[in-house]
Protein backbone atom coordinates (compact mmCIF):
# COMPACT_ATOMS: atom_id res chain seq x y z
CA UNK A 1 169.95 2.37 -62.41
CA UNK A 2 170.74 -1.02 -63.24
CA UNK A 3 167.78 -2.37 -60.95
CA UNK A 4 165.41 -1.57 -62.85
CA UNK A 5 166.70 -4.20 -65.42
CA UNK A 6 166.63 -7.15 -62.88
CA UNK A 7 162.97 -5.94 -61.92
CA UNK A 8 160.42 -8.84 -61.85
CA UNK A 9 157.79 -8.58 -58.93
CA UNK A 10 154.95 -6.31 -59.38
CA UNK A 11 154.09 -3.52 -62.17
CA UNK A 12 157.56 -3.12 -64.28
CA UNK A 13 158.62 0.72 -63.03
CA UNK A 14 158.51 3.20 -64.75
CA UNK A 15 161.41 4.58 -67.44
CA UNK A 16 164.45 5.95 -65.43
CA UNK A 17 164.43 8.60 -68.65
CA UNK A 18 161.39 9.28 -68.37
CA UNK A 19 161.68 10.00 -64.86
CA UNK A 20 164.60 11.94 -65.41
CA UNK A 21 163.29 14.10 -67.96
CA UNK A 22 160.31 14.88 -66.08
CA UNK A 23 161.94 15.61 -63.02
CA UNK A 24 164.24 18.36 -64.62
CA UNK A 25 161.44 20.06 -66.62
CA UNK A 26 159.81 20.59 -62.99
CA UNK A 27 162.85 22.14 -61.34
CA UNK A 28 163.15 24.12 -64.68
CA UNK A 29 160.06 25.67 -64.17
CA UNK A 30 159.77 26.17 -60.75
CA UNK A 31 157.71 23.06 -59.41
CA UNK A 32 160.12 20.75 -57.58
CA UNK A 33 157.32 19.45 -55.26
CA UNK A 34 156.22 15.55 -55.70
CA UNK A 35 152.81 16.00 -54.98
CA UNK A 36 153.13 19.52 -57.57
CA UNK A 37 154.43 17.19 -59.95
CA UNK A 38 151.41 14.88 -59.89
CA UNK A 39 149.34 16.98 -60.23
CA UNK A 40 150.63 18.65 -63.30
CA UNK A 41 151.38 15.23 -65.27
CA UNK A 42 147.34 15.02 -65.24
CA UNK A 43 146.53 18.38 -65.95
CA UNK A 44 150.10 19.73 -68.06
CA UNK A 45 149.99 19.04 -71.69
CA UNK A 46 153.55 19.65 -71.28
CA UNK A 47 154.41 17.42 -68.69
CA UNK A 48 151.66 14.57 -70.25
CA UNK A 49 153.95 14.79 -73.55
CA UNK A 50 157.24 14.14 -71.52
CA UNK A 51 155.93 11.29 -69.38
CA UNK A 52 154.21 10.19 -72.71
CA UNK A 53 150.80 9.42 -70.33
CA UNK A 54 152.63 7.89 -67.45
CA UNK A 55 150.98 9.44 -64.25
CA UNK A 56 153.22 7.78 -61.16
CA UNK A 57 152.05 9.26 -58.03
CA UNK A 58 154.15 11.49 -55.82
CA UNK A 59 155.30 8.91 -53.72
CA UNK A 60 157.05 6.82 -56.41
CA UNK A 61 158.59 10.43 -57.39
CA UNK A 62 159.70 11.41 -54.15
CA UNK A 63 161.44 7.71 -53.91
CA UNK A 64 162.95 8.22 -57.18
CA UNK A 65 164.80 11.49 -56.25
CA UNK A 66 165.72 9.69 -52.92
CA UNK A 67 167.11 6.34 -54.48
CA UNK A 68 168.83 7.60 -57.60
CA UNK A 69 169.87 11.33 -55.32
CA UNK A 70 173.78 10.35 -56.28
CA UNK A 71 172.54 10.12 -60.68
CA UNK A 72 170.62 12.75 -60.36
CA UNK A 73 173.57 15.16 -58.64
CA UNK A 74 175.75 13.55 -61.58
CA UNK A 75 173.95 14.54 -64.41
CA UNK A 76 175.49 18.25 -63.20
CA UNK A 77 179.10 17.29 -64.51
CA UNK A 78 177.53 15.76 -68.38
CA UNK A 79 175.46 18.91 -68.68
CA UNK A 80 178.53 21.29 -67.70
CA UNK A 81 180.96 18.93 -70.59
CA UNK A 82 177.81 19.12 -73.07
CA UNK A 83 177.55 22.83 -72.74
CA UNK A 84 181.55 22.61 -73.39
CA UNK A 85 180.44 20.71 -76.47
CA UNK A 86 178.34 23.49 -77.74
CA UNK A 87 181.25 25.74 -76.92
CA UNK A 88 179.14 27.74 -74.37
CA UNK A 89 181.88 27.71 -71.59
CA UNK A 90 185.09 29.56 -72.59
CA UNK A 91 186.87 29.55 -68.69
CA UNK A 92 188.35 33.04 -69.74
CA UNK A 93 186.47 33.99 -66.23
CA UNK A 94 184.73 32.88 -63.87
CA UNK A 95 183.18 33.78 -60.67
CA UNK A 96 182.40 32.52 -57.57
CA UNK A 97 179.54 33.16 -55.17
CA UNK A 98 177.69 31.77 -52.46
CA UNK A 99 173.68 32.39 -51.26
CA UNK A 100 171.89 31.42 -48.47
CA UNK A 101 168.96 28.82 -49.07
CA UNK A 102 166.28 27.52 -46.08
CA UNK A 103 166.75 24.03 -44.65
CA UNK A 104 163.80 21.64 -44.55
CA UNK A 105 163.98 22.47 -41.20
CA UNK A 106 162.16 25.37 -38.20
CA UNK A 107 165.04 27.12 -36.24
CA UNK A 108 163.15 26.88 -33.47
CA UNK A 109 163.72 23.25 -33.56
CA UNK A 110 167.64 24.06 -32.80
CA UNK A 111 168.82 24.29 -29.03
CA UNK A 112 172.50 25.80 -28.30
CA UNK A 113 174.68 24.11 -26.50
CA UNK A 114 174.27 26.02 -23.03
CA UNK A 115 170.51 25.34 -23.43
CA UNK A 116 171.27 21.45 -23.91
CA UNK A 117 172.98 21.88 -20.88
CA UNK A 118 170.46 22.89 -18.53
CA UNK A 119 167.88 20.54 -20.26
CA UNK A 120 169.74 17.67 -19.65
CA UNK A 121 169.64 18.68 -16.23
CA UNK A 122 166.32 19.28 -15.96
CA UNK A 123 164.87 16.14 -17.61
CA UNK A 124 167.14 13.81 -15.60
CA UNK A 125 165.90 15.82 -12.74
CA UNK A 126 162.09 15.31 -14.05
CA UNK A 127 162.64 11.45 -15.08
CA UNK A 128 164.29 10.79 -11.53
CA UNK A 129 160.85 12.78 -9.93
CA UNK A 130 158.66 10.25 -12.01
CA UNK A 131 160.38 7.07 -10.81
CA UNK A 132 159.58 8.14 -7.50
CA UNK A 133 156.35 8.86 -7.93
CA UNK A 134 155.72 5.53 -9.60
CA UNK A 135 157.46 3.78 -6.49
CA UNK A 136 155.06 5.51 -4.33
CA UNK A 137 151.91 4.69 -5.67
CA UNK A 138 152.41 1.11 -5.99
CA UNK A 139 148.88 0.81 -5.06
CA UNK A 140 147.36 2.48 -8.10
CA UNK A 141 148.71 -0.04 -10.76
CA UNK A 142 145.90 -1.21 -12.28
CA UNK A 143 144.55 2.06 -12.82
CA UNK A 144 148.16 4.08 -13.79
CA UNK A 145 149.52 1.27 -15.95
CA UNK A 146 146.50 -0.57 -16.90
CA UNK A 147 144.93 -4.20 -15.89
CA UNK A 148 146.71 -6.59 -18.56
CA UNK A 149 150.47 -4.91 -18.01
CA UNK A 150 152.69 -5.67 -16.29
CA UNK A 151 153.56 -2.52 -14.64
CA UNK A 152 156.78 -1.33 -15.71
CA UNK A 153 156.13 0.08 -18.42
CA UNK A 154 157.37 3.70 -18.79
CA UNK A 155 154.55 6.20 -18.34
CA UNK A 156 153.99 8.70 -21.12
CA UNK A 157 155.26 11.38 -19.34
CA UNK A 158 158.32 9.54 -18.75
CA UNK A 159 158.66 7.97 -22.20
CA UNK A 160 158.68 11.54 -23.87
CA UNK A 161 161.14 13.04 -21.33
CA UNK A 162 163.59 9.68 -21.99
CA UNK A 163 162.86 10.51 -25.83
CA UNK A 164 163.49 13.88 -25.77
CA UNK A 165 166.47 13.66 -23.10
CA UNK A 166 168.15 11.16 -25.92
CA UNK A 167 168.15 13.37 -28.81
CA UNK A 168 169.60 16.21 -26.55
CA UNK A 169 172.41 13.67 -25.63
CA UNK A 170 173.21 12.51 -29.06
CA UNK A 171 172.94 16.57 -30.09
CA UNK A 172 175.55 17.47 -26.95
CA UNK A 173 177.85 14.66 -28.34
CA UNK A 174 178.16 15.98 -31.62
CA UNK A 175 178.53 19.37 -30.87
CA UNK A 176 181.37 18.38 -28.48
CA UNK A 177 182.65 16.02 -31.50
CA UNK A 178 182.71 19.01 -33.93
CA UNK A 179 184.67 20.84 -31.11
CA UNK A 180 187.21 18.43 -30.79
CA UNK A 181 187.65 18.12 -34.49
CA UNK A 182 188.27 22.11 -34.80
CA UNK A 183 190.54 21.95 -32.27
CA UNK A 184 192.37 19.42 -34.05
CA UNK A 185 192.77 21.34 -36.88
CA UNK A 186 193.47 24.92 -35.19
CA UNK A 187 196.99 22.97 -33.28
CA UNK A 188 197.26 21.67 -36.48
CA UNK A 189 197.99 25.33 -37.47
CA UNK A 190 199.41 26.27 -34.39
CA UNK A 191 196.67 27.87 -32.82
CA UNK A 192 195.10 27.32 -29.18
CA UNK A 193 192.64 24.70 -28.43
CA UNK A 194 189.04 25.95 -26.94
CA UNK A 195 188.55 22.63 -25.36
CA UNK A 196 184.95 22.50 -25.70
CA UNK A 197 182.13 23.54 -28.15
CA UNK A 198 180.91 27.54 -27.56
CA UNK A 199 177.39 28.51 -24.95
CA UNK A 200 175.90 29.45 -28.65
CA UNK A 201 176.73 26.68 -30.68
CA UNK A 202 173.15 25.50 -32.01
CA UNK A 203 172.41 21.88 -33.06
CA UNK A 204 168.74 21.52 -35.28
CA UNK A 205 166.73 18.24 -34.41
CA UNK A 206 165.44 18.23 -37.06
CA UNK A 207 168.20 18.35 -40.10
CA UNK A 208 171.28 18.15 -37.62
CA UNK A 209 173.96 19.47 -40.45
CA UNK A 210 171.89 22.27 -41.39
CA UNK A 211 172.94 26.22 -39.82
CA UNK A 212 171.59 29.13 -38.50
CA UNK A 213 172.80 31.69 -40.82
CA UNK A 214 172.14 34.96 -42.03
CA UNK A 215 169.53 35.49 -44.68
CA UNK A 216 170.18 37.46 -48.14
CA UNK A 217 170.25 41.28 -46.64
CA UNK A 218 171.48 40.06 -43.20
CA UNK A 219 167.50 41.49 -41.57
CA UNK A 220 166.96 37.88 -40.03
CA UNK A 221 168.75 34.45 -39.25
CA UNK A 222 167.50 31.24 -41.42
CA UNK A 223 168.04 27.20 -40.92
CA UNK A 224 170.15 27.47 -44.05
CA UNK A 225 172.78 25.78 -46.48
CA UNK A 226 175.25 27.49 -47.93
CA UNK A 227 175.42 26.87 -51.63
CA UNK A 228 177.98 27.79 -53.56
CA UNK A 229 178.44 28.36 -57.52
CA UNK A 230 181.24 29.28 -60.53
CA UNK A 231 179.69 30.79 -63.32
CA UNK A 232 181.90 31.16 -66.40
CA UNK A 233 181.49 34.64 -67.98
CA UNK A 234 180.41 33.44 -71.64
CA UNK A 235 177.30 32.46 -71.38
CA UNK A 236 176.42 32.34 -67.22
CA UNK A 237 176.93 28.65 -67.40
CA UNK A 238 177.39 27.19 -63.89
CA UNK A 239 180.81 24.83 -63.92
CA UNK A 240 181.26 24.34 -60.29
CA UNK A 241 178.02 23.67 -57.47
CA UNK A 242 178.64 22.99 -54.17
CA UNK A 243 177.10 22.95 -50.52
CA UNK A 244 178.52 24.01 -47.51
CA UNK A 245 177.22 24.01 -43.63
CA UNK A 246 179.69 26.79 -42.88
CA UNK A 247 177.74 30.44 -43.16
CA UNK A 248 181.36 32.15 -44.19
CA UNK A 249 182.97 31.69 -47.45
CA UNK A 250 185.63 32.22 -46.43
CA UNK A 251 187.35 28.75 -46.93
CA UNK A 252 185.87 28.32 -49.90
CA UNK A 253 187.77 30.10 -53.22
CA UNK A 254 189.96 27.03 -53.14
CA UNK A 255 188.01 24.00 -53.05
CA UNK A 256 185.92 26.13 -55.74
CA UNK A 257 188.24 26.54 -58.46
CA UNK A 258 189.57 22.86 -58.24
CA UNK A 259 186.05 21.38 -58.84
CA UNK A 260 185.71 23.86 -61.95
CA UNK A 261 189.86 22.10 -63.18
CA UNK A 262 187.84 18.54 -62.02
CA UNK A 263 184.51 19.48 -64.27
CA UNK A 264 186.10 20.94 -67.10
CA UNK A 265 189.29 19.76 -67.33
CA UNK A 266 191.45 23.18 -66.72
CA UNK A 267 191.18 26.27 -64.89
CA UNK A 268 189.53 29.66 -65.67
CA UNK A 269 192.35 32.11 -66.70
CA UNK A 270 190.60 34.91 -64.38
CA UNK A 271 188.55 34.39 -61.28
CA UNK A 272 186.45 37.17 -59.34
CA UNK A 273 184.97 36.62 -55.73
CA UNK A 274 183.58 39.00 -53.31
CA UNK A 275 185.69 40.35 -50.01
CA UNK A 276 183.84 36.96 -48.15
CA UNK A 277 186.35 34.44 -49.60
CA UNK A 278 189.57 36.61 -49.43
CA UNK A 279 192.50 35.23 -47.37
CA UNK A 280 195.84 36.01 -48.43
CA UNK A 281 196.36 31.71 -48.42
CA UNK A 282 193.82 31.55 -50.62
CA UNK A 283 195.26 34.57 -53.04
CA UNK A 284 198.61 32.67 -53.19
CA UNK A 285 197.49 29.46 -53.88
CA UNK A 286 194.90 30.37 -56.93
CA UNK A 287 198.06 32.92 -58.27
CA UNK A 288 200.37 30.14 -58.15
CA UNK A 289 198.23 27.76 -59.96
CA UNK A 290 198.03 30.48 -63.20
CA UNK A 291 194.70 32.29 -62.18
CA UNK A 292 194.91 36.05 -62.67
CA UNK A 293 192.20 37.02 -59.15
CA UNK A 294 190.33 39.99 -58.32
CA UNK A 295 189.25 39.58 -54.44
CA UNK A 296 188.84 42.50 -52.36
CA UNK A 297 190.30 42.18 -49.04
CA UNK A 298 187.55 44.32 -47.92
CA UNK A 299 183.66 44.64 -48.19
CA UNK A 300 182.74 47.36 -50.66
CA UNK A 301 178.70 48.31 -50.87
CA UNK A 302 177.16 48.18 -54.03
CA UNK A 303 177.20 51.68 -54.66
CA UNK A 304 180.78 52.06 -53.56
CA UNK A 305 182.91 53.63 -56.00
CA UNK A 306 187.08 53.20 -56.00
CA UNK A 307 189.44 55.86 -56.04
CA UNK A 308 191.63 55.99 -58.83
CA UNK A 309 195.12 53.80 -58.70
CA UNK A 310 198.63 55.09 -57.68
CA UNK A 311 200.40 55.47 -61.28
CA UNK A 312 203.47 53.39 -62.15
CA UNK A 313 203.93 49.80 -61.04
CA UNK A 314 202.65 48.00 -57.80
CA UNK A 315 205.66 48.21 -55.26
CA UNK A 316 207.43 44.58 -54.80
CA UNK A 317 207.15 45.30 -50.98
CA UNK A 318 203.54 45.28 -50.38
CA UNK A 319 201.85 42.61 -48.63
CA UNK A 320 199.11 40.50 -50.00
CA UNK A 321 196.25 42.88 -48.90
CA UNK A 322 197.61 46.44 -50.02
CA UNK A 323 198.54 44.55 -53.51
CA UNK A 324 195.36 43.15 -53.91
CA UNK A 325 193.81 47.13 -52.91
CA UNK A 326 195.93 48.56 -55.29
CA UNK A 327 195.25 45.90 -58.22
CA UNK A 328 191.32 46.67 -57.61
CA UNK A 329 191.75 50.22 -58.29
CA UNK A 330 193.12 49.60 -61.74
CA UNK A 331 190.73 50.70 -64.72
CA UNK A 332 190.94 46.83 -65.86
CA UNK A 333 190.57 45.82 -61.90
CA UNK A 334 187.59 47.68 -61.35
CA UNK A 335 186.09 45.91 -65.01
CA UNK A 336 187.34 42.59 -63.67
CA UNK A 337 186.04 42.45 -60.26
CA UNK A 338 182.67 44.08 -61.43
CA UNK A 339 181.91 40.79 -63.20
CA UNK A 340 180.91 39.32 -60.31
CA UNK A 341 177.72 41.54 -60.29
CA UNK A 342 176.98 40.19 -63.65
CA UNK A 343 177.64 36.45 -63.14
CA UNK A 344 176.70 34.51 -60.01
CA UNK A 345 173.92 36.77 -58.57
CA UNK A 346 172.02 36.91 -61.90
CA UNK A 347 172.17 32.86 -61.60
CA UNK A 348 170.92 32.89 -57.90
CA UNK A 349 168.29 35.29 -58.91
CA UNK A 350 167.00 33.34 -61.84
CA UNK A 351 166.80 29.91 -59.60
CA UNK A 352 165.83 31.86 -56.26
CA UNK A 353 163.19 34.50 -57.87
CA UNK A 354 162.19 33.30 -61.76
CA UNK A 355 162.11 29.71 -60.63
CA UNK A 356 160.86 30.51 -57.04
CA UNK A 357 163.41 27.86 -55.52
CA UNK A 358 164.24 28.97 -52.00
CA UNK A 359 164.06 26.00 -49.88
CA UNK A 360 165.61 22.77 -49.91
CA UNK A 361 163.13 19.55 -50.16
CA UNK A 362 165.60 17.09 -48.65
CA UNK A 363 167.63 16.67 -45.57
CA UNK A 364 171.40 16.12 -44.77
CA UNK A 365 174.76 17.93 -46.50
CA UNK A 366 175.13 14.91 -49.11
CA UNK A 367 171.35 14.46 -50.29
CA UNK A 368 171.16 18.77 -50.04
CA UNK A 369 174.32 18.74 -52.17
CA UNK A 370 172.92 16.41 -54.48
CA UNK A 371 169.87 18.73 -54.82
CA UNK A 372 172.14 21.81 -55.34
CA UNK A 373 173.55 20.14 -58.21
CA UNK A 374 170.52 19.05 -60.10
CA UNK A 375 168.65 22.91 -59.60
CA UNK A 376 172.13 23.89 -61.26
CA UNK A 377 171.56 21.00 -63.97
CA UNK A 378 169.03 22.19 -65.09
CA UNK A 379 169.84 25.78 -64.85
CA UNK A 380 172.58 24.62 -67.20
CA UNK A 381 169.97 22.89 -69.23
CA UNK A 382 167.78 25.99 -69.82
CA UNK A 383 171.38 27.65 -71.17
CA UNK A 384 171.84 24.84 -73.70
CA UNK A 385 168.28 25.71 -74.71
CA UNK A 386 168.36 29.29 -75.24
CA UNK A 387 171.50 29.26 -76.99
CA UNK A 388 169.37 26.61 -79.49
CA UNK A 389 172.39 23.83 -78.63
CA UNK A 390 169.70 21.61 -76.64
CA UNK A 391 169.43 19.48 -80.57
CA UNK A 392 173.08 19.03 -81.15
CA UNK A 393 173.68 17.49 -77.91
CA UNK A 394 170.66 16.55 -76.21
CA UNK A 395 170.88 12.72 -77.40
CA UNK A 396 173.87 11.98 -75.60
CA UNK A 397 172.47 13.57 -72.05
CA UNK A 398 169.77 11.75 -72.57
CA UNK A 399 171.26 8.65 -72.92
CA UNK A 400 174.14 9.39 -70.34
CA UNK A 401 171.15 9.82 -67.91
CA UNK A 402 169.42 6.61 -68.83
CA UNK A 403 172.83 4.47 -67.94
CA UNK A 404 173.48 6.75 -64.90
């Protein structure tokens, strides 16, 4: 935030700190609108005491979360080493979940790729139709394109179809670009290339890198993010946030546990995740690097209860799945595993439900990642507070945010 030191037209802005602090105590509570926001630093004796008075409008808040979006997002990693500070993350487990939260975006503003296809078709079709048309009544000029122009001019009819046959064009192209890329990587494994993108592959207009997906209970299909989030078992501290356009999890155990090693500085000694990330890959590669996991290689229901384990010790012979089975229906693998119920969908409960956050605000993976990571900020924060730490290290976040 260095600009603001080098600031000399206008009004001097306002306190990056302040902004910071006021910012946070909305998502806190639930309120992660601008024009929310504004209102409550007129009318919020809390809010009034953290702005100390200052009332900037929603515009020069919305403008602050968009220019400082990359701070903001790394505030995540001081407040997960700060609640290491006050000893509130142990890494003896954590778990990993993911939940699906709106897009500032309509599905109906997606097309799939078959539909592209036969509106490309049909607008070329309809713009070809219109230049003819204009040809033919040559005549009618004045009164069709006006007195003072010149006359060639695209009508409105024609300017929308050109508009909207452009933004189908540039959606085709990058669904055919995210085909080619996957088919990169699947001969890269030595799998078969598809050659093109699928009939049903959908593109939004409207925030292109957001996906259809499933919505919690699987009833209906939402323009969604995937976010994920590690919660250590100690105090339901989140160590790891991250967003993902993919609706499976499957690729994501991984990529998971390394950002926990990159936040905290060393891996959990246990990690649980539900049947939605299991791949034996990814079973091997967390055993290998020390973690003791609990993944079920298939869905259970909440109410599902395991049968009892074999006695005597798990049979060298067994593949990755059966081991994994067998592991699960161990008195301590049943305790391990049902950790997960306690850990990540508390969290998405108390941001989704008690904090009523169940949309994103901005558009595009990076700024929706950036988002993701300050909600889990200052879910984080509100753990520092309860456990009555917020004192002992508050300072140092405050001034960490201030030199962001």
């Amino acid at each position: 935030m260095e600009r603001y030191a080098r600031e000399e037209r206008g009004y001097p802005p306002y306190h990056p700190a302040m902004m910071v602090k006021v910012l946070l105590y909305a998502y806190c509570i639930g309120i992660p609108s601008s024009r929310k926001i504004e209102k409550r630093l007129e009318e919020d004796i809390g809010f009034r005491v953290l702005s100390a008075n200052n009332t900037p409008d929603f515009r020069t808040i919305s403008d602050f979360r968009k220019d400082h979006l990359k701070a903001l997002a790394a505030l995540f990693l001081q407040m997960v080493k700060l609640c290491q500070k006050a000893g509130l993350v142990k890494l003896g487990h954590v778990s990993i979940d993911g939940t699906k939260i709106k897009a500032n975006a309509s599905k109906h503003k997606a097309m799939s790729y078959k539909r592209m296809k036969e509106e490309e078709a049909r607008l070329e079709a309809e713009i070809q139709d219109l230049l003819k048309k204009a040809e033919a009544v040559d005549e009618e000029e004045d009164q069709r394109y006006g007195r003072n122009k010149r006359g060639d001019e695209l009508p409105k009819e024609m300017a929308f179809r050109e508009s909207r046959l452009k933004k189908i064009r540039e959606a085709r192209a990058a669904l055919e670009a995210e085909a080619r890329a996957a088919d990169e990587q699947t001969q890269g494994k030595g799998g078969k290339a598809t050659g093109a993108p699928e009939d049903k592959a959908q593109r939004n207009f409207t925030d292109p890198e957001s996906r259809i997906m499933p919505a919690p209970g699987g009833k209906h299909f939402e323009q969604a993010y995937n976010a994920q989030a590690a919660v250590d078992s100690a105090n339901q501290v989140i160590v790891a946030a991250e967003i993902t356009d993919q609706p499976s999890d499957r690729e994501q155990a991984v990529p998971m546990m390394k950002q926990v090693k990159a936040n905290t500085g060393e891996l959990p000694r246990q990690m649980s995740a539900d049947a939605g990330y299991f791949s034996s890959d990814a079973v091997k590669d967390l055993t290998a690097d020390g973690i003791d996991v609990y993944m079920p290689p298939d869905r259970m229901h909440h109410t599902y209860k395991m049968p009892a384990a074999p006695r005597g010790r798990i049979p060298k012979g067994l593949s990755m799945v059966d081991r994994m089975r067998r592991k699960l229906r161990t008195k301590q693998g049943r305790k391990r595993y049902g950790l997960r119920k306690e850990l990540p969908e508390p969290v998405f409960g108390q941001i989704k439900q008690a904090r009523g956050f169940r949309q994103f605000l901005l558009r595009g993976k990076e700024k929706v990642r950036g988002e993701w990571q300050f909600i889990c900020t200052g879910h984080n924060l509100l753990k520092l507070f309860r456990a009555g730490a917020v004192g002992l290290v508050g300072q140092d976040f405050l001034s960490q945010s201030s030199a962001a």
